[in-house]
Protein backbone atom coordinates (compact mmCIF):
# COMPACT_ATOMS: atom_id res chain seq x y z
CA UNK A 1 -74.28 45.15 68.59
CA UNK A 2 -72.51 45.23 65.25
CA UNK A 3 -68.79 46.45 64.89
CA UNK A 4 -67.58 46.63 60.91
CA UNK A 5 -64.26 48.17 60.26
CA UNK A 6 -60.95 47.46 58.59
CA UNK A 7 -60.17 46.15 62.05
CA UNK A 8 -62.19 44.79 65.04
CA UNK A 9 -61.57 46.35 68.19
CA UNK A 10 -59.88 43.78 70.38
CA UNK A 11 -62.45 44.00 73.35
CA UNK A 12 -65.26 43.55 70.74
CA UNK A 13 -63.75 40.68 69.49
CA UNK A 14 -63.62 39.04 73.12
CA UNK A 15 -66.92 40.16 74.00
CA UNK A 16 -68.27 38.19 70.59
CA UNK A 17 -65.70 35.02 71.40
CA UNK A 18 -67.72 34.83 74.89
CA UNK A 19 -71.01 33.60 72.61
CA UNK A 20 -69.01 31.04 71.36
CA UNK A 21 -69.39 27.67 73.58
CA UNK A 22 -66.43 25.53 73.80
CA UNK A 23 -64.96 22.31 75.66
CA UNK A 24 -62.81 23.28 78.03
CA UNK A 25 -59.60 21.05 77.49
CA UNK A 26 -55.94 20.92 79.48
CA UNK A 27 -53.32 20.70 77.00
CA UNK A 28 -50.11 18.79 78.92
CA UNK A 29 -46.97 17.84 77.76
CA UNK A 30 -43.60 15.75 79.18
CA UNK A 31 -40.49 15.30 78.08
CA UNK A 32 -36.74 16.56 78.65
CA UNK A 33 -37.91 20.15 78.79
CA UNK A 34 -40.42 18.84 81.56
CA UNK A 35 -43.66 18.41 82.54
CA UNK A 36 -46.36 21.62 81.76
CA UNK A 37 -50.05 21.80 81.44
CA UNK A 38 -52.78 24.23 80.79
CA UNK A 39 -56.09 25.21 80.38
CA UNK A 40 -56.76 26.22 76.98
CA UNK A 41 -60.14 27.48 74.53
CA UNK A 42 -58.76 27.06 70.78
CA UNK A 43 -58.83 23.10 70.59
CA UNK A 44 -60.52 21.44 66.91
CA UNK A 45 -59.59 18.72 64.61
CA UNK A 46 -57.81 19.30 61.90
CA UNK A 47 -58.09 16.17 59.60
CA UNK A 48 -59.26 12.08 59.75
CA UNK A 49 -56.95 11.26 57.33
CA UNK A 50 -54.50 11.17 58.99
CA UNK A 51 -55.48 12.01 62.34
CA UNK A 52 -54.62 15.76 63.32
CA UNK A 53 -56.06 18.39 65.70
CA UNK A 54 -54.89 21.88 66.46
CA UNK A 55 -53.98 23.66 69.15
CA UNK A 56 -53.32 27.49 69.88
CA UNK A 57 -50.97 28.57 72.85
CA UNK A 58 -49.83 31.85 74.45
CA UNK A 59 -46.47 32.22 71.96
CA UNK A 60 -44.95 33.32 75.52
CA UNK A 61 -46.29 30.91 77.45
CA UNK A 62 -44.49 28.19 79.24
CA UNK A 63 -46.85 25.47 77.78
CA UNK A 64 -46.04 26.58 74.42
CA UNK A 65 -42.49 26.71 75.08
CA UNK A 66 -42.14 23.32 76.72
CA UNK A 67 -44.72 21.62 73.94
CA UNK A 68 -42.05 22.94 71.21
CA UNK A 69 -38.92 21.65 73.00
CA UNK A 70 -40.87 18.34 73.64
CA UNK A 71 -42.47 18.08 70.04
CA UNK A 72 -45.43 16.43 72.05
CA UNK A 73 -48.58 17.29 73.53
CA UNK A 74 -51.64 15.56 74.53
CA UNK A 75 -55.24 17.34 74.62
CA UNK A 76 -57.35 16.31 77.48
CA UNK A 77 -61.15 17.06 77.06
CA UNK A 78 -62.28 17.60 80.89
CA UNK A 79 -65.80 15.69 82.01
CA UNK A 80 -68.49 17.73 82.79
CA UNK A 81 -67.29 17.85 86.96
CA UNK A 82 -63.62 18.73 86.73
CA UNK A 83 -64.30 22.48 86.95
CA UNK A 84 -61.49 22.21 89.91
CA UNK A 85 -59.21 20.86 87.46
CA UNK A 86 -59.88 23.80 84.87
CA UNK A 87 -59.35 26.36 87.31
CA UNK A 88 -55.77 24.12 88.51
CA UNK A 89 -54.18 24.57 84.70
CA UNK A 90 -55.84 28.17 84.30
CA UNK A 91 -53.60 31.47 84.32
CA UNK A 92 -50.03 32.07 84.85
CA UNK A 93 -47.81 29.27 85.43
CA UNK A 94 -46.89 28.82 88.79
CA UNK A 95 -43.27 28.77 89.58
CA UNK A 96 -43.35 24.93 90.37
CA UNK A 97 -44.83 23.57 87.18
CA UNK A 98 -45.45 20.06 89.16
CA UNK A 99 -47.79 22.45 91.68
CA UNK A 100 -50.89 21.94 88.45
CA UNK A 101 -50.59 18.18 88.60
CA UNK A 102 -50.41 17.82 92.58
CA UNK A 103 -53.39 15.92 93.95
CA UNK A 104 -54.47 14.28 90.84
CA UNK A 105 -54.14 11.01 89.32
CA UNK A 106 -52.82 11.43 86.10
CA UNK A 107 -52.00 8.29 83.82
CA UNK A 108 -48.60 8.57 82.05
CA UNK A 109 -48.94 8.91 78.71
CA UNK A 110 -45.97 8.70 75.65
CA UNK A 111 -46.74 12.71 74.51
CA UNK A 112 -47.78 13.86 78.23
CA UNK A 113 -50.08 13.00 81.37
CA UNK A 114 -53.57 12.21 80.80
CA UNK A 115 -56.00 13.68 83.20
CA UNK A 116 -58.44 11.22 85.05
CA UNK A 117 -61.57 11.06 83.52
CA UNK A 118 -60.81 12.85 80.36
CA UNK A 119 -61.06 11.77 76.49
CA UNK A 120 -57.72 12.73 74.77
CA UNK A 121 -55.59 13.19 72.09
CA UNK A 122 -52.13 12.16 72.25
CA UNK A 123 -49.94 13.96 69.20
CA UNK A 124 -46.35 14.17 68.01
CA UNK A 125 -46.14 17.87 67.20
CA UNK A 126 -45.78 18.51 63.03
CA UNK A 127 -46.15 22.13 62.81
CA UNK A 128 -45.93 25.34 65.36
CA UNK A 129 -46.47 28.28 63.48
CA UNK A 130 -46.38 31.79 65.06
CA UNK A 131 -48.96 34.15 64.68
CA UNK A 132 -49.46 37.01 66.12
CA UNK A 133 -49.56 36.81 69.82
CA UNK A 134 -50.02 32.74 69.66
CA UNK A 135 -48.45 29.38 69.07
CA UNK A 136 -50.56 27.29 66.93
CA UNK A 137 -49.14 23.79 67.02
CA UNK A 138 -51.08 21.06 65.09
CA UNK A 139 -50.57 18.07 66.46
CA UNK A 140 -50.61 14.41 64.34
CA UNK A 141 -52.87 12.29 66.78
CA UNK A 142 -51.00 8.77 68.08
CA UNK A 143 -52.99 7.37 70.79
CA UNK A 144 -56.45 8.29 71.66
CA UNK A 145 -58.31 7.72 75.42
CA UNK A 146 -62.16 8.14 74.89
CA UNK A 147 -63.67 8.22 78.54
CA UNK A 148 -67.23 8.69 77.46
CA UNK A 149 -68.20 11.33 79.35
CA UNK A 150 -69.72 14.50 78.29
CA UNK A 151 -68.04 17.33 78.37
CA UNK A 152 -67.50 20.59 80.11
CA UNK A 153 -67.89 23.82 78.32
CA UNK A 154 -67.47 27.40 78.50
CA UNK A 155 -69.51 30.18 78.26
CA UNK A 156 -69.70 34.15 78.54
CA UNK A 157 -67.37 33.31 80.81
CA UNK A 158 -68.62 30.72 83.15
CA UNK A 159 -68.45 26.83 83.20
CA UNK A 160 -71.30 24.97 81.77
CA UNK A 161 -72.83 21.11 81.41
CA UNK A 162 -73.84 19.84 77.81
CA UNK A 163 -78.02 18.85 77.99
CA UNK A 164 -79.63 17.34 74.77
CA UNK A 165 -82.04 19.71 73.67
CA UNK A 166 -85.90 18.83 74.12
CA UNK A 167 -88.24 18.96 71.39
């Protein structure tokens, strides 16, 4: 299917998006506007030098909210199991925001928890800019956790493992 046009039809966009493999990270913060975490898709690096990633959040979100009044986030890059822990920090916040971190043993970490098992990026928050319907906050990157596992992804809508390719 091809779509051209001035503008892309939002479902078509989606539908494309869904090709698009990606880690599935947990973006958490903690501060004085309290604890928040969840599961987000737009995660990348931004620069080496120095250290930055980027991070896009629902601008109405209560993650985005709370990373902005903390200035701090931390990006946690799930292991290849933790599809439990995905699906925990997925969707609408719950009322309780502690009810996402119940039952697991997060590590307490300067720009917010660190989620067992996964590699992440702890960042001071430089920028949010608005755009659109999303927060992007880019993030300068302070204290890194690198668990060694491999990673799990998503795809056209399911969870996925990472497999070296044969040949």
């Amino acid at each position: 299917m091809t779509v051209t046009g001035a503008v892309v039809d939002s479902d078509a966009f989606l539908a494309a998006m869904r090709q698009v493999a990606a880690t599935v990270t947990v973006v958490t913060t903690d501060g004085s506007a309290g604890r928040a975490g969840a599961t987000v898709s737009a995660f990348t690096s931004l620069s080496a030098d120095p250290p930055s990633v980027i991070v896009c959040l629902r601008a109405d979100s209560r993650i985005a909210r709370t990373v902005l009044d903390n200035r701090a986030f931390c990006v946690n890059v799930l292991p290849e199991d933790a599809v439990n822990v995905a699906r925990a920090f997925a969707g609408p916040s719950p009322d309780d925001p502690a009810d996402r971190f119940r039952d697991l043993e997060i590590a307490y970490g300067a720009h917010g928890p660190l989620l067992p098992r996964a590699t992440s990026f702890s960042c001071v928050l430089m920028e949010h800019v608005l755009h659109n319907t999303h927060a992007i906050c880019i993030g300068s990157v302070r204290a890194l956790a690198v668990a060694g596992e491999k990673p799990l992804t998503y795809l056209s809508g399911d969870y996925h493992r990472v497999r070296p390719h044969e040949g």
